[in-house]
N, C-alpha and C. Protein backbone atom coordinates (compact mmCIF):
# COMPACT_ATOMS: atom_id res chain seq x y z
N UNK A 1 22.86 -106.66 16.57
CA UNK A 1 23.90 -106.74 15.58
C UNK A 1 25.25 -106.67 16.24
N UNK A 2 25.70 -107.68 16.77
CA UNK A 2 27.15 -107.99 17.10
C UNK A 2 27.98 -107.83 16.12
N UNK A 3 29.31 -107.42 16.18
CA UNK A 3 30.54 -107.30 15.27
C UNK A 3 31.12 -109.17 15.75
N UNK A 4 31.29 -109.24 14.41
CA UNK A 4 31.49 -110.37 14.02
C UNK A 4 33.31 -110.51 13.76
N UNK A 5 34.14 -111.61 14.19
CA UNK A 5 35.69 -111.79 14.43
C UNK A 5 36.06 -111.09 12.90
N UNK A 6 35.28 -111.84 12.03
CA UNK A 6 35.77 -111.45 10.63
C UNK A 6 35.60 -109.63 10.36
N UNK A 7 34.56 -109.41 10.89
CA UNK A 7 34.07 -108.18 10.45
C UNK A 7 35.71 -107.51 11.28
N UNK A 8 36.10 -107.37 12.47
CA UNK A 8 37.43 -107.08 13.40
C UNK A 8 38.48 -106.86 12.27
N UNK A 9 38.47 -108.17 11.63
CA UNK A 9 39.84 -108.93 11.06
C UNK A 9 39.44 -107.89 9.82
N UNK A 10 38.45 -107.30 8.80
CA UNK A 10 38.79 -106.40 8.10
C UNK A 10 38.89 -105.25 8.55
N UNK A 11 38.12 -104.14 9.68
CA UNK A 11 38.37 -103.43 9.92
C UNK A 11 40.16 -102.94 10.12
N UNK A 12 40.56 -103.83 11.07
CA UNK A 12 41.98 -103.64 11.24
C UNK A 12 42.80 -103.61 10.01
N UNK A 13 42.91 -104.48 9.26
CA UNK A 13 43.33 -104.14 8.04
C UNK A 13 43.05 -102.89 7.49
N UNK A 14 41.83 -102.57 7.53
CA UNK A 14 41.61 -101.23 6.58
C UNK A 14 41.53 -100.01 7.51
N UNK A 15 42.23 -100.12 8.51
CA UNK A 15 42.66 -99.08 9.12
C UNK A 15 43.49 -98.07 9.08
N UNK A 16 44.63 -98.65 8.89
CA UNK A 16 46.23 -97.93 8.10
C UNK A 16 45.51 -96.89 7.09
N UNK A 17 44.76 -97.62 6.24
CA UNK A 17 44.49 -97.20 5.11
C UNK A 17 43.40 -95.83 5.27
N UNK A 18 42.75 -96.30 6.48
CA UNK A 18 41.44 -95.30 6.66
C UNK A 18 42.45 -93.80 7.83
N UNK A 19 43.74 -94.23 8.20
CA UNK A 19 44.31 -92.66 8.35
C UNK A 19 44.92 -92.30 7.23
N UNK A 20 45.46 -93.40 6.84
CA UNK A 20 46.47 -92.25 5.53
C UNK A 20 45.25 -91.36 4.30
N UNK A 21 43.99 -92.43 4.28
CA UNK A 21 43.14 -90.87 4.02
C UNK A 21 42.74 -89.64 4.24
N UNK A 22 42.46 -90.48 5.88
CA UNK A 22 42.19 -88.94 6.43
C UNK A 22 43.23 -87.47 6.49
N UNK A 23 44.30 -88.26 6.59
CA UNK A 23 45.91 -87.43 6.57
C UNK A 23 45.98 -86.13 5.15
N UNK A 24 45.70 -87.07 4.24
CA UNK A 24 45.31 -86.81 2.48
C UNK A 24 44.52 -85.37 3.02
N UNK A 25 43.42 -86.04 3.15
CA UNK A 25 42.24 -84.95 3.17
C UNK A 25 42.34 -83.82 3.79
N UNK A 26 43.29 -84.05 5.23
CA UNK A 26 43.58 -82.54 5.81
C UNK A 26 44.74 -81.71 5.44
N UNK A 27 45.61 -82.28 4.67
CA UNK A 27 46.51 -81.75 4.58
C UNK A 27 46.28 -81.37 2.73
N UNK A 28 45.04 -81.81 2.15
CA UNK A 28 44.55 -81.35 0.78
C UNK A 28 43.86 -79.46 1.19
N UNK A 29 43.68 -80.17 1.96
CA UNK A 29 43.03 -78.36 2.77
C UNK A 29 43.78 -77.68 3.01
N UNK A 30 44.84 -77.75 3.39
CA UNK A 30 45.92 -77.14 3.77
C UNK A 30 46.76 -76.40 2.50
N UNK A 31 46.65 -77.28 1.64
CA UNK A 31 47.54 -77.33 0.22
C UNK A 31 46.45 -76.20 -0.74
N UNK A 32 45.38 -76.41 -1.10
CA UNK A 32 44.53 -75.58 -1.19
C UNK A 32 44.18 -74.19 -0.86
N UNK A 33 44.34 -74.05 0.04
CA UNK A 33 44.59 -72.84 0.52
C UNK A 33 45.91 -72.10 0.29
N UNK A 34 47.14 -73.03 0.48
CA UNK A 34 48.11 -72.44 0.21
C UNK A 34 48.56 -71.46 -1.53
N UNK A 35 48.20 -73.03 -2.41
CA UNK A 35 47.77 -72.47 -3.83
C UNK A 35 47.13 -71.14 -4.23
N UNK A 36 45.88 -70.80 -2.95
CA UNK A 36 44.85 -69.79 -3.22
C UNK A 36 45.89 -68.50 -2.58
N UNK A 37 46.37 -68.70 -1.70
CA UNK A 37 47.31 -68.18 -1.39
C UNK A 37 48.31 -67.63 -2.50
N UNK A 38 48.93 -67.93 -3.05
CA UNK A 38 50.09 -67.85 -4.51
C UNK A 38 49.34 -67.18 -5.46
N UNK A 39 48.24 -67.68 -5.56
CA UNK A 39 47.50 -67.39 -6.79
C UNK A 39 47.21 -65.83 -6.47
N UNK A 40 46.75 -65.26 -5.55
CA UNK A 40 46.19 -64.21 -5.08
C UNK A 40 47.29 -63.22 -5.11
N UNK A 41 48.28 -63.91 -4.32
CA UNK A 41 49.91 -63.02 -4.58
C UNK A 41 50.26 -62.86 -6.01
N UNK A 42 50.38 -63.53 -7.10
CA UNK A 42 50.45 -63.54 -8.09
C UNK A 42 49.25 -62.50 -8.96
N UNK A 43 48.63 -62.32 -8.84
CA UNK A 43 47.15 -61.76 -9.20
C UNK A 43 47.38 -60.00 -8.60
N UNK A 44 48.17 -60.29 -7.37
CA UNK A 44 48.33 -58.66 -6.42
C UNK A 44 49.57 -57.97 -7.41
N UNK A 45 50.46 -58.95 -7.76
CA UNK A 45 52.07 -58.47 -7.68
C UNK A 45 51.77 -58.23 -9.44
N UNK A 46 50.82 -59.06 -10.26
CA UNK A 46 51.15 -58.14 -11.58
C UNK A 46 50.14 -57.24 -11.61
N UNK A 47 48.95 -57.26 -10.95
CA UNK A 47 48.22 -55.64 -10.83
C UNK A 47 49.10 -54.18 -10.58
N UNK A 48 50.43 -54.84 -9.41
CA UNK A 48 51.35 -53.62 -8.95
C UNK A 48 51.85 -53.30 -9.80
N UNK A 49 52.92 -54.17 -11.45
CA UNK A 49 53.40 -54.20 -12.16
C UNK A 49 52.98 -53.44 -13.10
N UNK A 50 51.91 -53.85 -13.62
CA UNK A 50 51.23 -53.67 -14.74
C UNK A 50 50.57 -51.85 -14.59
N UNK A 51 50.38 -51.36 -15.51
CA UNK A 51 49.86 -49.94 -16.03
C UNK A 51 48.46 -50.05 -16.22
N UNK A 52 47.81 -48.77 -15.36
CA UNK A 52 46.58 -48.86 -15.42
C UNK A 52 46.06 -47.86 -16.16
N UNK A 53 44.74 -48.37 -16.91
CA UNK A 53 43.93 -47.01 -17.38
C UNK A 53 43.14 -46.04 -16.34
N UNK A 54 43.71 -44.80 -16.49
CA UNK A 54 42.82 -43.92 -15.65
C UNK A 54 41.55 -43.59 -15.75
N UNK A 55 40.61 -43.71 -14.72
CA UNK A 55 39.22 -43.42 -14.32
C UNK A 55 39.16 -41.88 -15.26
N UNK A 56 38.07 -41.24 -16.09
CA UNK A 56 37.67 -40.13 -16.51
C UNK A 56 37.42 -39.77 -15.27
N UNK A 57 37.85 -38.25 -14.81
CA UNK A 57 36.54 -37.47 -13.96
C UNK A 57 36.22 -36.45 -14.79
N UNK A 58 35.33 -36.46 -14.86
CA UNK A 58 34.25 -35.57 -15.93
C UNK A 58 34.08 -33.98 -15.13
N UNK A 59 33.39 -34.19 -13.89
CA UNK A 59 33.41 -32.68 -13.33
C UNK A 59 33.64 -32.59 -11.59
N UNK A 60 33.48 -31.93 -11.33
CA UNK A 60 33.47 -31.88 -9.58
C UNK A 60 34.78 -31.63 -9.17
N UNK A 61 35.35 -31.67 -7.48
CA UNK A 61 36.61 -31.15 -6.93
C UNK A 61 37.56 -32.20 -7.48
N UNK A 62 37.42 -33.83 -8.13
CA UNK A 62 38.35 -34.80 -8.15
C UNK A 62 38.49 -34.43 -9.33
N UNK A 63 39.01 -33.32 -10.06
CA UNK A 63 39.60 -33.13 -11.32
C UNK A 63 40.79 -32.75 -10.99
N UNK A 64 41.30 -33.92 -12.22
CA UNK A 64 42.94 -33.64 -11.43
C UNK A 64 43.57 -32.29 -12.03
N UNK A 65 44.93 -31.60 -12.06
CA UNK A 65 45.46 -30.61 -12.44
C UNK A 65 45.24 -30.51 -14.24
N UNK A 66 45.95 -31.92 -14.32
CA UNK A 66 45.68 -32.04 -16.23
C UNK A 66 44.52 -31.53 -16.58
N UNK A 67 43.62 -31.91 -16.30
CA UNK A 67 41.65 -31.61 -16.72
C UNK A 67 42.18 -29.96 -16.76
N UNK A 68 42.03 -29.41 -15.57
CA UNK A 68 42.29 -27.68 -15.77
C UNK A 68 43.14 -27.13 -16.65
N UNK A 69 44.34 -27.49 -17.10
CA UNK A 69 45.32 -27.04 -17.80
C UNK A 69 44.83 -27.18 -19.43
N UNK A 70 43.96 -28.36 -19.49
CA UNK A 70 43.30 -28.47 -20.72
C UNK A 70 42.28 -27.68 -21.04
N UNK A 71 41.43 -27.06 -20.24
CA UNK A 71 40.18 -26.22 -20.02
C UNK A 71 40.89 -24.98 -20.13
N UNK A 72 42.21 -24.52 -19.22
CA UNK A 72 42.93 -23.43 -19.32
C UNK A 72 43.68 -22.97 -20.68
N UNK A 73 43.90 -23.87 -21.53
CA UNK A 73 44.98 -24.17 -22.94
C UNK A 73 43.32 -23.57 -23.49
N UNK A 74 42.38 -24.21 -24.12
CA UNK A 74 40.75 -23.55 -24.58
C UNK A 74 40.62 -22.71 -24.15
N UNK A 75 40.54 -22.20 -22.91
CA UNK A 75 40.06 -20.85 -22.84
C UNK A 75 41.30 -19.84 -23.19
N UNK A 76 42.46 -20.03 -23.63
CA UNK A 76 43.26 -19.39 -23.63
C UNK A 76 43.54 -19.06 -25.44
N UNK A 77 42.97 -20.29 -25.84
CA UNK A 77 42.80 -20.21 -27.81
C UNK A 77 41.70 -19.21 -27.54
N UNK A 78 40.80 -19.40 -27.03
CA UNK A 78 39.25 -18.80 -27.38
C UNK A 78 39.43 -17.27 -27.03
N UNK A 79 40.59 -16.74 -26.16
CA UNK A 79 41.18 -15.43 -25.68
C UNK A 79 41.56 -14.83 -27.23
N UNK A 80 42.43 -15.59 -27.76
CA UNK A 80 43.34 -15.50 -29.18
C UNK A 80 42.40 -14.98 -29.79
N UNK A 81 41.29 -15.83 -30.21
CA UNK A 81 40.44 -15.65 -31.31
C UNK A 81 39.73 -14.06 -31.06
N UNK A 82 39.13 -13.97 -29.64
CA UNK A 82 38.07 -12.93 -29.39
C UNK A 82 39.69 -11.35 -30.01
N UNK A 83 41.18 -11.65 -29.61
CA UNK A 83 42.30 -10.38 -29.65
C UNK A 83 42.25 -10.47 -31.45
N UNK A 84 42.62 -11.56 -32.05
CA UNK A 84 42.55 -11.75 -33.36
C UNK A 84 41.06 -11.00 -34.16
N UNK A 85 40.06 -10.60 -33.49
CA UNK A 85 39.15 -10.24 -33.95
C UNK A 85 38.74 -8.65 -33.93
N UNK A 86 38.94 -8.86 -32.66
CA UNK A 86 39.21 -7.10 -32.56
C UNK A 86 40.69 -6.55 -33.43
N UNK A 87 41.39 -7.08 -33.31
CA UNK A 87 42.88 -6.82 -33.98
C UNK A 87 41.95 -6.45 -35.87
N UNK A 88 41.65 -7.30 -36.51
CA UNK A 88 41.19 -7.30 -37.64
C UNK A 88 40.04 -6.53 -37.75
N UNK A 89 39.33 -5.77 -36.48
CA UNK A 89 38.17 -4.70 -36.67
C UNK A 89 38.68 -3.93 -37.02
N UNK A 90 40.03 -3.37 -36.34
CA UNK A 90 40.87 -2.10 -35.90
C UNK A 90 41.57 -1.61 -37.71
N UNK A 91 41.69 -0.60 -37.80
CA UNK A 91 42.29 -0.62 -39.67
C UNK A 91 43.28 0.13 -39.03
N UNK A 92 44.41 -0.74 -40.03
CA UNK A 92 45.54 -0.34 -39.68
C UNK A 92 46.22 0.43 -40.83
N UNK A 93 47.39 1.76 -40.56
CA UNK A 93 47.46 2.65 -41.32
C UNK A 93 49.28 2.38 -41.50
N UNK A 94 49.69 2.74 -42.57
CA UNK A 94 50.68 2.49 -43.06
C UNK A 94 51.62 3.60 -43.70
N UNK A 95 52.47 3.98 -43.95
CA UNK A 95 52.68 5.10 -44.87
C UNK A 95 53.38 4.60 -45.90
N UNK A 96 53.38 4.58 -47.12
CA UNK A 96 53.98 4.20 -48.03
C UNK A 96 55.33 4.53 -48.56
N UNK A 97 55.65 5.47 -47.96
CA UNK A 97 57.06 6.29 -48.45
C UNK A 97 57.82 4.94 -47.87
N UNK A 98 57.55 4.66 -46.22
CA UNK A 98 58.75 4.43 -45.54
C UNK A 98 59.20 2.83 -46.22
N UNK A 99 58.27 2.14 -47.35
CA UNK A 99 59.54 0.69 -47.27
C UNK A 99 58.94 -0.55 -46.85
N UNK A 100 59.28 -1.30 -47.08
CA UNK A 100 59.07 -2.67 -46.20
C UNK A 100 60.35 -3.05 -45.80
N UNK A 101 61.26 -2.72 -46.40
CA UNK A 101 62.82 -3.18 -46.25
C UNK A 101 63.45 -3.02 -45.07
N UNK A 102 64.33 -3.75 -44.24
CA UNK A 102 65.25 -2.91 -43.50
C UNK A 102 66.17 -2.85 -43.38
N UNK A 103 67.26 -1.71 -43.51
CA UNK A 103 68.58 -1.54 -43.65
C UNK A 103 69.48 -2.50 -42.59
N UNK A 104 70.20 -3.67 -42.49
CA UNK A 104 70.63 -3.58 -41.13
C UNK A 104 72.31 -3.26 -41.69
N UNK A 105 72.57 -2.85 -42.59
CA UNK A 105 74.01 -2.52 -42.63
C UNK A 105 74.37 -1.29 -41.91
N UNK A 106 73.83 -0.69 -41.22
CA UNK A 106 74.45 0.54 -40.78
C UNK A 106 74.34 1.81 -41.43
């Protein structure tokens, strides 16, 4: 199978044509990537922006200060209740002469 004058006479012609594809194609790769590039920056920069919901930690050392202060605020009602209880065991004595009133005029 010899190449034939004609077969020459199109190749050359469709030569020009067969780099400016190839040109296309590497520099589509190039462009591609770059896009993925932007896109990713774009994707980073409103994650930085944007407000996140915080992870629960439920128990263990990664409880942050808040968690304790909330556990500390409960145990500190549940203190109330146990003083409020004994307070209302205790009978309290009054004398009746002295008043409920109080003078503050002097």
């Amino acid at each position: 199978m010899s190449i034939q004058p004609i077969d020459l006479q199109t190749l050359f012609l469709k030569m020009t044509q067969v780099g400016k594809d190839q040109a296309v194609e590497k520099d589509s790769i190039m462009l591609q990537q770059t896009l993925q590039g932007h896109e990713i920056a774009k994707r980073n920069q409103h994650s930085d922006n944007s407000v996140n919901k915080a992870n629960n930690s439920d128990a263990g050392p990664e409880k942050t200060k808040e968690d304790k202060e909330q556990g500390g605020n409960h145990d500190q009602k549940k203190r109330k209740k146990e003083k409020n209880k004994t307070f209302e065991d205790k009978e309290i004595l009054s004398d009746p002469d002295l008043g409920k009133n109080i003078d503050i005029s002097g």
